[in-house]
C-alpha atoms as a PDB file:
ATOM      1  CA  UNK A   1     -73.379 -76.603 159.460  1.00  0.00           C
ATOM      2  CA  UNK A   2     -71.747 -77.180 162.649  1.00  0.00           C
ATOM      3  CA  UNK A   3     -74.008 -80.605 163.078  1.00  0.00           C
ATOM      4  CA  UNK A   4     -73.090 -81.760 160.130  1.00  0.00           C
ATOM      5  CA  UNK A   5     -69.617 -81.120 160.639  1.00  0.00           C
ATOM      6  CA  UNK A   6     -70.122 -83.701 163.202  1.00  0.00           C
ATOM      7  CA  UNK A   7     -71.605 -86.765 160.861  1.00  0.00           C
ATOM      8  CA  UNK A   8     -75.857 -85.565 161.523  1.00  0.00           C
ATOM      9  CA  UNK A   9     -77.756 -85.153 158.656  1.00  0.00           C
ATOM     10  CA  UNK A  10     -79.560 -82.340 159.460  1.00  0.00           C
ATOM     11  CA  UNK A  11     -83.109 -81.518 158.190  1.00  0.00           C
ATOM     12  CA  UNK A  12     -83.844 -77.714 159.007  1.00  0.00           C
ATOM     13  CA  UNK A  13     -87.160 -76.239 159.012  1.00  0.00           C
ATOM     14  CA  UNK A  14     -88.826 -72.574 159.802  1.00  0.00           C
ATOM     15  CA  UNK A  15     -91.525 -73.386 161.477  1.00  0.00           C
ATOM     16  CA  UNK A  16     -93.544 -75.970 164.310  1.00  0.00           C
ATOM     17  CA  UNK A  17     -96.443 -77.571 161.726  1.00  0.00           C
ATOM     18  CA  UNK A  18     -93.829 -78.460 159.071  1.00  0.00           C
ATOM     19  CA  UNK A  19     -91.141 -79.587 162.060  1.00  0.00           C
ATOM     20  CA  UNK A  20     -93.714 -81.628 163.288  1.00  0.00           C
ATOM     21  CA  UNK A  21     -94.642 -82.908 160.166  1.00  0.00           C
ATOM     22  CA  UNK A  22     -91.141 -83.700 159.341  1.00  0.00           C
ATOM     23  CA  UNK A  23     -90.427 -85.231 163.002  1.00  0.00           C
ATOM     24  CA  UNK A  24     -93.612 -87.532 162.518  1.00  0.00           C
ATOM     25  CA  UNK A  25     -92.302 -88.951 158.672  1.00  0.00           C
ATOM     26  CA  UNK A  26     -88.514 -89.056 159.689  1.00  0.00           C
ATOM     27  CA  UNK A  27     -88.409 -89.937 163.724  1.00  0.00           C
ATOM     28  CA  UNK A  28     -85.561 -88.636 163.750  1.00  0.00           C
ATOM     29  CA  UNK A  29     -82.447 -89.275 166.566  1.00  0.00           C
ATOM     30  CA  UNK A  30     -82.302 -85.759 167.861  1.00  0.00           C
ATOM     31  CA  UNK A  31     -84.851 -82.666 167.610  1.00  0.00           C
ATOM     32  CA  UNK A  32     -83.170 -79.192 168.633  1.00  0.00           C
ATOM     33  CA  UNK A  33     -85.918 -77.018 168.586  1.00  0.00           C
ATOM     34  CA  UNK A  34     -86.440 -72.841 169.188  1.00  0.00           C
ATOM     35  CA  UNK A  35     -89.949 -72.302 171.229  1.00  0.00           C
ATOM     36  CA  UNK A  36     -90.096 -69.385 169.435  1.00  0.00           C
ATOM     37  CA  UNK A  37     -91.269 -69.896 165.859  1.00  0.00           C
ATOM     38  CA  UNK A  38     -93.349 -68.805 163.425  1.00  0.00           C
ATOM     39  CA  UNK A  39     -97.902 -69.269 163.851  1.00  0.00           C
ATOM     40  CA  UNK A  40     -97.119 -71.819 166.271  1.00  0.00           C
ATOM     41  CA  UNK A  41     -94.289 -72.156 168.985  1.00  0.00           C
ATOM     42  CA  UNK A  42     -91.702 -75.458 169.771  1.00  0.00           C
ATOM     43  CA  UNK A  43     -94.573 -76.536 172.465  1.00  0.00           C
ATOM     44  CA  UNK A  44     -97.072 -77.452 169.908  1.00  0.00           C
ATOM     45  CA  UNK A  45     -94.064 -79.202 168.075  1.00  0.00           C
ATOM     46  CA  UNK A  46     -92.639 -81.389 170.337  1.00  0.00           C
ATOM     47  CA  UNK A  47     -96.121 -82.090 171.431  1.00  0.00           C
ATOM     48  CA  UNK A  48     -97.178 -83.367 168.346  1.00  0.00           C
ATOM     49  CA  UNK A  49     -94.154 -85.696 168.036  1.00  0.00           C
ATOM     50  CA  UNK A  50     -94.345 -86.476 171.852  1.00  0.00           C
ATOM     51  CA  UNK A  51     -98.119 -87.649 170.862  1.00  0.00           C
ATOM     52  CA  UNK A  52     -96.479 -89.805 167.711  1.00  0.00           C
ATOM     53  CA  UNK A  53     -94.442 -91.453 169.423  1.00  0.00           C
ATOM     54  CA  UNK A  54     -96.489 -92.252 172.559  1.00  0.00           C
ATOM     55  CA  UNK A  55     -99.509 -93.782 169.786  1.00  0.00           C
ATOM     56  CA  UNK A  56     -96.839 -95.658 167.883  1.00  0.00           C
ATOM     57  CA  UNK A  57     -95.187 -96.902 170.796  1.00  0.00           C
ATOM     58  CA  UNK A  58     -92.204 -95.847 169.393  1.00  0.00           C
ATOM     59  CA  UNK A  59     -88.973 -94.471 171.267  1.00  0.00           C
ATOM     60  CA  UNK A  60     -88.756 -90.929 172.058  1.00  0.00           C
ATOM     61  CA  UNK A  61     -86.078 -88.511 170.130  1.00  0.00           C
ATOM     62  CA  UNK A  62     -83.431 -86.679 172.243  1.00  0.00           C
ATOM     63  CA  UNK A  63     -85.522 -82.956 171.974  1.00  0.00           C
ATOM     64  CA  UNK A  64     -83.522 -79.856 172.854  1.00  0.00           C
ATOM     65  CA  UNK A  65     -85.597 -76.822 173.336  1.00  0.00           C
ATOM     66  CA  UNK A  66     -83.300 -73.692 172.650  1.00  0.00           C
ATOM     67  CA  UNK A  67     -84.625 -70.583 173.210  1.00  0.00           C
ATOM     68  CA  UNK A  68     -83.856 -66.653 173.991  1.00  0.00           C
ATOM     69  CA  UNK A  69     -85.966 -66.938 176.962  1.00  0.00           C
ATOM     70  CA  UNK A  70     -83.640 -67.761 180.469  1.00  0.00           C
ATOM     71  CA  UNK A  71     -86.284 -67.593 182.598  1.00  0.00           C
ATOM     72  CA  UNK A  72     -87.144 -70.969 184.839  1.00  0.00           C
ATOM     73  CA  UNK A  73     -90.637 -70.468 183.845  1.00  0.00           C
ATOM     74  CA  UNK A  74     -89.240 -71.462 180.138  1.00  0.00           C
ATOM     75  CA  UNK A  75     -86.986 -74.376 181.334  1.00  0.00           C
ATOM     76  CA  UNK A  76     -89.443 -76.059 183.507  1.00  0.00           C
ATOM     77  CA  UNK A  77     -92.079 -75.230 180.805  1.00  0.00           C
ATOM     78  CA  UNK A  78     -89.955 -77.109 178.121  1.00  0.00           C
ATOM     79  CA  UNK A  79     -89.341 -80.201 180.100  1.00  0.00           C
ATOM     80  CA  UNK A  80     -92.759 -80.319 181.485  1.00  0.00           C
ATOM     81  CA  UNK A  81     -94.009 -80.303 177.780  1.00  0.00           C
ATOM     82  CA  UNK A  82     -91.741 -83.325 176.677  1.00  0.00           C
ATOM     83  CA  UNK A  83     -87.970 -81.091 176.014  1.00  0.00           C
ATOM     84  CA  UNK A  84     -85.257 -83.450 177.675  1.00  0.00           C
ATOM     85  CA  UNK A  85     -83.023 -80.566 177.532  1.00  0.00           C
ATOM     86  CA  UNK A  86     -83.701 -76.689 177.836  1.00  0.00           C
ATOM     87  CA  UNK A  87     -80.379 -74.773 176.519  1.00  0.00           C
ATOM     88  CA  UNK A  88     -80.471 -70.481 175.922  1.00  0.00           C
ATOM     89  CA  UNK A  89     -79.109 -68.618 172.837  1.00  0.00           C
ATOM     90  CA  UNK A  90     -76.803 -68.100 171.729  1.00  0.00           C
ATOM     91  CA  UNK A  91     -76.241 -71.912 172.311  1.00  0.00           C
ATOM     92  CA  UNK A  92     -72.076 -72.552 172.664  1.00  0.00           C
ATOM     93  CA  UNK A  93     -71.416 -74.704 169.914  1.00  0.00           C
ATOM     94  CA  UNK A  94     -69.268 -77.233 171.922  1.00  0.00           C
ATOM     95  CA  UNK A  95     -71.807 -77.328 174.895  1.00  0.00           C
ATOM     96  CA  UNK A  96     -74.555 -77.998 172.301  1.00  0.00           C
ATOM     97  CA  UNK A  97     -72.677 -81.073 170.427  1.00  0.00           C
ATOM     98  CA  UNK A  98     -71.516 -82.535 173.506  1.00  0.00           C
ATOM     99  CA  UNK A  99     -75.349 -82.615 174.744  1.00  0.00           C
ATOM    100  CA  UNK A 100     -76.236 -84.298 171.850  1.00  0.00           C
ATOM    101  CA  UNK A 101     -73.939 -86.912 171.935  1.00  0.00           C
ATOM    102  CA  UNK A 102     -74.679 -87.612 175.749  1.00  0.00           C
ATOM    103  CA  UNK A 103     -78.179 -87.443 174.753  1.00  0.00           C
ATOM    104  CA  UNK A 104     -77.903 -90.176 172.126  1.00  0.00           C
ATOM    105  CA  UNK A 105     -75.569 -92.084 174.045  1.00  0.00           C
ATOM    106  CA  UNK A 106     -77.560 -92.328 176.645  1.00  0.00           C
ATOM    107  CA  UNK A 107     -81.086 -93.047 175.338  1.00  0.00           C
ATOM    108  CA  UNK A 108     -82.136 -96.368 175.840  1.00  0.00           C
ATOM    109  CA  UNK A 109     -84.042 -97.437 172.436  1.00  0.00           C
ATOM    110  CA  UNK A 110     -85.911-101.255 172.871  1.00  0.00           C
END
């Protein structure tokens, strides 16, 4: 609710095949994504779209991993498996929609 408070249409999914699935068909702008989800976690997700966009030569999406886990293990993890951005929960709403819009803002799309 709070992202589309802020103009996103938001598409919100429970787990990493149909994320992926929906990341592929919509390429969306932004991907905030828990590592934590259901028969497969946010790595295999953001994988899968990472591999999209890389075959398609297509530009990347802002991704957001957002997890419980606040280890450095996680956060290096995350961006070393194609996250831009590695955030723990509970995210601060204001903190979350400002990286967003940085994010976007600063993504350079060809």
């Amino acid at each position: 609710m709070l992202l589309e408070e802020e103009g996103a249409d938001v598409v919100a999914l429970a787990d990493a095949e149909d994320g992926a699935e929906a990341a592929i068909r919509l390429l969306p702008d932004a991907v905030i994504c828990d590592i934590d989800l259901p028969a497969m976690d946010g790595f295999y997700l953001i994988q899968r779209l990472r591999d999209h966009e890389i075959r398609g030569n297509l530009p990347p999406s802002v991704a957001i991993a957002l997890t419980g886990h606040d280890g450095e293990e996680y956060r290096l993890r995350s961006i070393g498996e194609g996250f831009q951005h590695f955030m723990t929960k509970p995210a601060h709403p204001d903190e979350l929609v400002t990286l967003i819009r940085e994010s976007l803002n600063a993504r350079v799309v060809s």
